[in-house]
C-alpha atoms as a PDB file:
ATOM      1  CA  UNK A   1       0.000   0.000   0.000  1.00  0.00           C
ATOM      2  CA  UNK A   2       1.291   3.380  -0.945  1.00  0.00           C
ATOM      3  CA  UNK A   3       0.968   6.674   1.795  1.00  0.00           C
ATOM      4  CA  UNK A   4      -2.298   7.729   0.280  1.00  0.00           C
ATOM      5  CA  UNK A   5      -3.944   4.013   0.529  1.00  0.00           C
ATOM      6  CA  UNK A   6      -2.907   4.512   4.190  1.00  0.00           C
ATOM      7  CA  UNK A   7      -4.258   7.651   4.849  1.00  0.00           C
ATOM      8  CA  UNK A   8      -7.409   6.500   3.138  1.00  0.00           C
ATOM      9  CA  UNK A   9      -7.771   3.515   5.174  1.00  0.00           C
ATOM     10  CA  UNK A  10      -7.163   5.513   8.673  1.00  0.00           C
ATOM     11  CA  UNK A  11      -9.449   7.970   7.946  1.00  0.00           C
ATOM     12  CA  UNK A  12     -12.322   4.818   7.321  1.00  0.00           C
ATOM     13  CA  UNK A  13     -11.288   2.824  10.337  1.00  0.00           C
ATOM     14  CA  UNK A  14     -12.077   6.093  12.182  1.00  0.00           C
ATOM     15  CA  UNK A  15     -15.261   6.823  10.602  1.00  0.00           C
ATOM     16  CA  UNK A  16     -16.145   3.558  11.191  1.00  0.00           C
ATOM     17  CA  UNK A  17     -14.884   2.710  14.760  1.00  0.00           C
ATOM     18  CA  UNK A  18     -17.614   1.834  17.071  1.00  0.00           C
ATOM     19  CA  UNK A  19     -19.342   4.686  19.072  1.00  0.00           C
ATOM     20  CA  UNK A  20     -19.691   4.684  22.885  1.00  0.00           C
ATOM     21  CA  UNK A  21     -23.162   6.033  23.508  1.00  0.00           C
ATOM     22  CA  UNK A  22     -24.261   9.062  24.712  1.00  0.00           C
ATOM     23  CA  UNK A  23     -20.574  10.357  24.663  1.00  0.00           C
ATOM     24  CA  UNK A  24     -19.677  10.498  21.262  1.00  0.00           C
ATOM     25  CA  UNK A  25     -16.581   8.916  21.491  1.00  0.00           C
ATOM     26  CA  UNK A  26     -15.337   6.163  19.619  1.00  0.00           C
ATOM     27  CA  UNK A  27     -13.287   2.541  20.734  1.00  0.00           C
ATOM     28  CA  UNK A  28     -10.046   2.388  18.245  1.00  0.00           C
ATOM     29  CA  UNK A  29      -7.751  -0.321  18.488  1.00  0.00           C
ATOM     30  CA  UNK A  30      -4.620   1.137  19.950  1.00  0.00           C
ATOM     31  CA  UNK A  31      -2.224  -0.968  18.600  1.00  0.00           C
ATOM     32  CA  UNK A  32      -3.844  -1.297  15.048  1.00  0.00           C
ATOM     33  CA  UNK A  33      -3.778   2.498  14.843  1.00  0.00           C
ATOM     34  CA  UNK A  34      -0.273   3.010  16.233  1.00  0.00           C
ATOM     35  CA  UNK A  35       0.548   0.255  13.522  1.00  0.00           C
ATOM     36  CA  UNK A  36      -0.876   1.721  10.986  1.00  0.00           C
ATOM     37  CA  UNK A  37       0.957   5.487  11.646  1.00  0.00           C
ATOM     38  CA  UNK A  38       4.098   3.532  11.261  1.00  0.00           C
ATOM     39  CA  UNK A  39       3.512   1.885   8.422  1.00  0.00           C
ATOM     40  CA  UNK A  40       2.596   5.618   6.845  1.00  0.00           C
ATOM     41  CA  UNK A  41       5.327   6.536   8.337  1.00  0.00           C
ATOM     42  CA  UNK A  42       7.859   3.964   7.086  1.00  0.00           C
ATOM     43  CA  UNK A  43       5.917   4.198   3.451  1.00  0.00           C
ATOM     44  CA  UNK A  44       6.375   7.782   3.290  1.00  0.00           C
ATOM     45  CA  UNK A  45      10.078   7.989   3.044  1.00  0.00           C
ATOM     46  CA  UNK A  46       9.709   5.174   0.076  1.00  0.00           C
ATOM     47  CA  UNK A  47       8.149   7.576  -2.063  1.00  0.00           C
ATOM     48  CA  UNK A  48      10.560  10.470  -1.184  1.00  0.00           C
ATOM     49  CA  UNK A  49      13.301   8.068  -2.459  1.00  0.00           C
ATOM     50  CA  UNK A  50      10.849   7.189  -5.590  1.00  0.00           C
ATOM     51  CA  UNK A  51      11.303  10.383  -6.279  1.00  0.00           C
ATOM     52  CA  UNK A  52      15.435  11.021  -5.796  1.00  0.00           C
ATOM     53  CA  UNK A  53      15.300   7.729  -7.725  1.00  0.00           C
ATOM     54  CA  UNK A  54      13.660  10.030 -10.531  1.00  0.00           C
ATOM     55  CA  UNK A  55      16.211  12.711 -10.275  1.00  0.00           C
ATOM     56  CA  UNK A  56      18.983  10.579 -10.135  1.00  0.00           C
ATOM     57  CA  UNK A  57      17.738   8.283 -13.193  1.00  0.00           C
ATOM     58  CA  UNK A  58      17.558  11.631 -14.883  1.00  0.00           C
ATOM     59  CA  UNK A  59      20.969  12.969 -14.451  1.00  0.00           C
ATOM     60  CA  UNK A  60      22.265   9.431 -15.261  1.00  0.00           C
ATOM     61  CA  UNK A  61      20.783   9.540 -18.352  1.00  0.00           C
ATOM     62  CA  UNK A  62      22.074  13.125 -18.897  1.00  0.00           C
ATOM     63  CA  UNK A  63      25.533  11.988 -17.846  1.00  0.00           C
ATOM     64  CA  UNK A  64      25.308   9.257 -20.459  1.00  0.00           C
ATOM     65  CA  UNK A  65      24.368  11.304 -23.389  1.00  0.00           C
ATOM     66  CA  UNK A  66      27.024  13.663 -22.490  1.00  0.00           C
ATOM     67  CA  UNK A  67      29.399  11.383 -22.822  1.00  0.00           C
ATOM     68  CA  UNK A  68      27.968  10.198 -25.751  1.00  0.00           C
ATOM     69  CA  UNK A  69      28.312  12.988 -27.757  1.00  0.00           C
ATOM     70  CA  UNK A  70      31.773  13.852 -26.153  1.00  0.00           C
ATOM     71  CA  UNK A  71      32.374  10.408 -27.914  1.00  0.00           C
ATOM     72  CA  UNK A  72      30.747  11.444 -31.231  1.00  0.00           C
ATOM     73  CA  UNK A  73      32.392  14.247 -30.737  1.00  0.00           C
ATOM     74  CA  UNK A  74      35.334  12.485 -30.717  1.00  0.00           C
ATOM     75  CA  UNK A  75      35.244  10.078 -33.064  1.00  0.00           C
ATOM     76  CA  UNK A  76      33.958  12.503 -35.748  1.00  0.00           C
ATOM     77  CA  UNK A  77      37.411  14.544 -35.176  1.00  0.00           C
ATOM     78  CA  UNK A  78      39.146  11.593 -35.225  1.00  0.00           C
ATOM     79  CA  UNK A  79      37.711  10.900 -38.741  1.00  0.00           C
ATOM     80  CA  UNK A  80      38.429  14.542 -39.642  1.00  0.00           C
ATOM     81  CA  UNK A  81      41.593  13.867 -39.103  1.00  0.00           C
ATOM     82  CA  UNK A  82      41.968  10.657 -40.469  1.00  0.00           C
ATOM     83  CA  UNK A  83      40.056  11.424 -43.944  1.00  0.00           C
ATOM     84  CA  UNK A  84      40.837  14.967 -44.564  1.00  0.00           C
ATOM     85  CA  UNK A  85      40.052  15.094 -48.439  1.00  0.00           C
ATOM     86  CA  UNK A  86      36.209  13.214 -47.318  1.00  0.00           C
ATOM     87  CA  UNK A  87      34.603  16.502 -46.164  1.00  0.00           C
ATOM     88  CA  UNK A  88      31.455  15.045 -46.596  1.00  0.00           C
ATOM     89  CA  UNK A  89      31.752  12.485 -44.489  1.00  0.00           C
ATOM     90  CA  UNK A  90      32.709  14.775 -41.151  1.00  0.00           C
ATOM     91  CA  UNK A  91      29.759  17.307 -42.177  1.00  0.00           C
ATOM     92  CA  UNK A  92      27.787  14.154 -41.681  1.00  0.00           C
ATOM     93  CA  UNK A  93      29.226  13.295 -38.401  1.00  0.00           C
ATOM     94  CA  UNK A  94      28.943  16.802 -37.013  1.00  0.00           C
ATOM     95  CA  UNK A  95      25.483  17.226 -37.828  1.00  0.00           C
ATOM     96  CA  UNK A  96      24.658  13.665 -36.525  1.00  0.00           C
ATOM     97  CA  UNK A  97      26.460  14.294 -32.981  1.00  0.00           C
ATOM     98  CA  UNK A  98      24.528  17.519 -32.506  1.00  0.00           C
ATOM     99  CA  UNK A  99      21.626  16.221 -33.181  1.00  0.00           C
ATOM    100  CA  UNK A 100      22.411  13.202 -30.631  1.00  0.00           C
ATOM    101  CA  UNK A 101      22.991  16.564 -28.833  1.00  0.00           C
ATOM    102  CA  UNK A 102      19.464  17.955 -29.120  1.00  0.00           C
ATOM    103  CA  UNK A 103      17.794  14.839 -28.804  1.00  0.00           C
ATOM    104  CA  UNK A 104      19.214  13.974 -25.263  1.00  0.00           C
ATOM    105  CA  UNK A 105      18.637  17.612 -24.041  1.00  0.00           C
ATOM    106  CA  UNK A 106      15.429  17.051 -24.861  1.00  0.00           C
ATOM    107  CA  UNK A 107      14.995  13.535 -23.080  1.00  0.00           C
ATOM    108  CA  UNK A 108      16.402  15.248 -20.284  1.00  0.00           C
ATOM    109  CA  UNK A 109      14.457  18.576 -20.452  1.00  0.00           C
ATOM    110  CA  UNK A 110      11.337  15.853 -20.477  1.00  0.00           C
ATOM    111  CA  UNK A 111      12.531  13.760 -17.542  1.00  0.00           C
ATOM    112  CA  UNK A 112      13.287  16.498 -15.868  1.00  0.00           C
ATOM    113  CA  UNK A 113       9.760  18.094 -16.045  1.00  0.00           C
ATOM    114  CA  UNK A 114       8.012  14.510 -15.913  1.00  0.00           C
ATOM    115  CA  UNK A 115      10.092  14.210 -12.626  1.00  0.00           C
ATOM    116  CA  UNK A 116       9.518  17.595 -11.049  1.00  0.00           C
ATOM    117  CA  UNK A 117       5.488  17.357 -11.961  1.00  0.00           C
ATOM    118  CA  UNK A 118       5.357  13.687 -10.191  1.00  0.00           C
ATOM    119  CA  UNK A 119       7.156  15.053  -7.160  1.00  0.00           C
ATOM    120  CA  UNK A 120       4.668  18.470  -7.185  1.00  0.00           C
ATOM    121  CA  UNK A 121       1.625  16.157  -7.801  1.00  0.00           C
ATOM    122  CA  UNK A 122       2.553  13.496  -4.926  1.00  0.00           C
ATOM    123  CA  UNK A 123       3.669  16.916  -2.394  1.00  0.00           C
ATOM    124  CA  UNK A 124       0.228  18.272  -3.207  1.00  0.00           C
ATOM    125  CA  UNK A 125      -1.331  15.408  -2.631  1.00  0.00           C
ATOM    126  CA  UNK A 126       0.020  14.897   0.927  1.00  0.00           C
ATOM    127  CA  UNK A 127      -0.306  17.666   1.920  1.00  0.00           C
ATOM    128  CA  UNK A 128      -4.327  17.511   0.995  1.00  0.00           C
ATOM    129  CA  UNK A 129      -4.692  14.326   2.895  1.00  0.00           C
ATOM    130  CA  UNK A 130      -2.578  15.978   5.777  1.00  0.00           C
ATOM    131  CA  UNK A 131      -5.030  18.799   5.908  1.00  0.00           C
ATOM    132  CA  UNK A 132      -8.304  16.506   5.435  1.00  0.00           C
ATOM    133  CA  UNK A 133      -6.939  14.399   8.208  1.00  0.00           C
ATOM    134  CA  UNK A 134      -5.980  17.287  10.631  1.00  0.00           C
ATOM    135  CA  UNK A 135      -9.724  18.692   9.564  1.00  0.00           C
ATOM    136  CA  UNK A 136     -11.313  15.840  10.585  1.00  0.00           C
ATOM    137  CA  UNK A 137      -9.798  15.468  14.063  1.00  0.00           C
ATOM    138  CA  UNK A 138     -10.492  18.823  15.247  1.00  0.00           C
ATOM    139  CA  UNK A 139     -13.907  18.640  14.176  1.00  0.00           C
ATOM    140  CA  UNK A 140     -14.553  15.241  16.114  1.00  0.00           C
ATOM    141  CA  UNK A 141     -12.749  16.963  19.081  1.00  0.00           C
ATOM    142  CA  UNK A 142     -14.633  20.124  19.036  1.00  0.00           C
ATOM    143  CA  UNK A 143     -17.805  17.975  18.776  1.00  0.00           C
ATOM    144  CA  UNK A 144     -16.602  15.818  21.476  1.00  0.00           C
ATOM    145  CA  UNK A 145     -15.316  18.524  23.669  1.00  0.00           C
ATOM    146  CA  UNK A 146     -18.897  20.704  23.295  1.00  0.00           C
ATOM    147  CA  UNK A 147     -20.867  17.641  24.492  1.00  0.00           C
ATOM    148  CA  UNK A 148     -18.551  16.586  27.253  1.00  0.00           C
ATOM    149  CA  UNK A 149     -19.496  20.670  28.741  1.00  0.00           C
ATOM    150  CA  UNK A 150     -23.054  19.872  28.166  1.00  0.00           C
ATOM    151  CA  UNK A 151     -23.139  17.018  30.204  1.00  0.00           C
ATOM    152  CA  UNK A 152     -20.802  18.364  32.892  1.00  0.00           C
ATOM    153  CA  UNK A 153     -23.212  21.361  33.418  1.00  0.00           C
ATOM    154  CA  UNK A 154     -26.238  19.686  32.862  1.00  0.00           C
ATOM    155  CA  UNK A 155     -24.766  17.473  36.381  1.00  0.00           C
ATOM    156  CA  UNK A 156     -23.252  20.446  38.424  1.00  0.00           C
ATOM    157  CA  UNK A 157     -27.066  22.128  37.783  1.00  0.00           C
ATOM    158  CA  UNK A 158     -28.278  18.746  39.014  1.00  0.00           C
ATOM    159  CA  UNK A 159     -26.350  19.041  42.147  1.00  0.00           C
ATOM    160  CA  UNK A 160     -27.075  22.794  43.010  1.00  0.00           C
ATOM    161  CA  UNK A 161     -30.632  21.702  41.833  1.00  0.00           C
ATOM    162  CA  UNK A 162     -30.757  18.556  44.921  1.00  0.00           C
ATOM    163  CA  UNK A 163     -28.309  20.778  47.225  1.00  0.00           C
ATOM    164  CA  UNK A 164     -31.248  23.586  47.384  1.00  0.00           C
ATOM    165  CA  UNK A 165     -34.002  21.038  47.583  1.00  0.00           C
ATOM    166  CA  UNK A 166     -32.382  19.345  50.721  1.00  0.00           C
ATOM    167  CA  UNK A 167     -31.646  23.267  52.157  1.00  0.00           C
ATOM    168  CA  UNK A 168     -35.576  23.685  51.474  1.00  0.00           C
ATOM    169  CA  UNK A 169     -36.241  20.508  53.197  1.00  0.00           C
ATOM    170  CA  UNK A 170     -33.968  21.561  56.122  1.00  0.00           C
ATOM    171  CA  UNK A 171     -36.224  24.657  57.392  1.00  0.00           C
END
């Protein structure tokens, strides 16, 4: 399961934990939950390395098609020098390394973006479900928190209520 898939499924085990009456609150698993932060938590460096693997991949490939054309580049003075009076021939070579050249920039240029857009899209993505998640909690705490001070003044007016009945009884 990738980070989101995890995020998804924590968010539905708390939705659909079991509710206490009356309360509001809900019975989690403590250990399944704490297991389950891990796991998001071990996950989520495996796509920050998915995504050096990316950048690195790229500038491997950029690294190989510069020495590629240093090579053409090479070889096509080497056959310069070698067959002088065959102009043709180097023209050839020349235009063929630069446009080995151009090509490869443009790989990279497109790995590069492709890269860059993957990490943006994955970033944004987390820190949605971040957000969602953080959302959620302080609206189930707020809603938790504003019926615990119902109930807890609802029995302190109880006990003024039976405390002035017994001082009316006392007289």
């Amino acid at each position: 399961m990738d980070v989101l898939q995890l995020l998804d499924y924590l968010q539905e085990v708390i939705e659909n934990a079991t509710e206490i009456p009356i309360t509001g609150k809900i019975v989690l698993n403590k250990k399944d939950i704490l297991e389950l932060i891990k796991k998001i938590l071990h996950d989520l460096p495996d796509e920050l390395k998915r995504s050096k693997w990316i950048i690195s991949e790229r500038d491997r490939i950029i690294g190989e098609a510069k020495k590629f054309s240093e090579e053409a580049m090479k070889e096509s003075k080497l056959m310069l020098e070698k067959e002088i009076e065959q102009h043709e021939i180097v023209i050839e070579a020349n235009n063929k390394a630069n446009s080995i050249i151009e090509i490869a920039k443009g790989e990279a240029k497109a790995i590069r973006g492709g890269a860059n857009d993957y990490v943006r899209e994955v970033l944004r993505s987390l820190v949605e479900d971040i957000e969602n998640t953080k959302n959620n909690a302080i609206e189930t705490l707020e809603s938790l928190n504003s019926k615990n001070i119902s109930e807890i003044s609802t029995f302190y007016d109880d006990i003024s209520y039976r405390i002035k009945d017994d001082l009316d009884k006392i007289k």
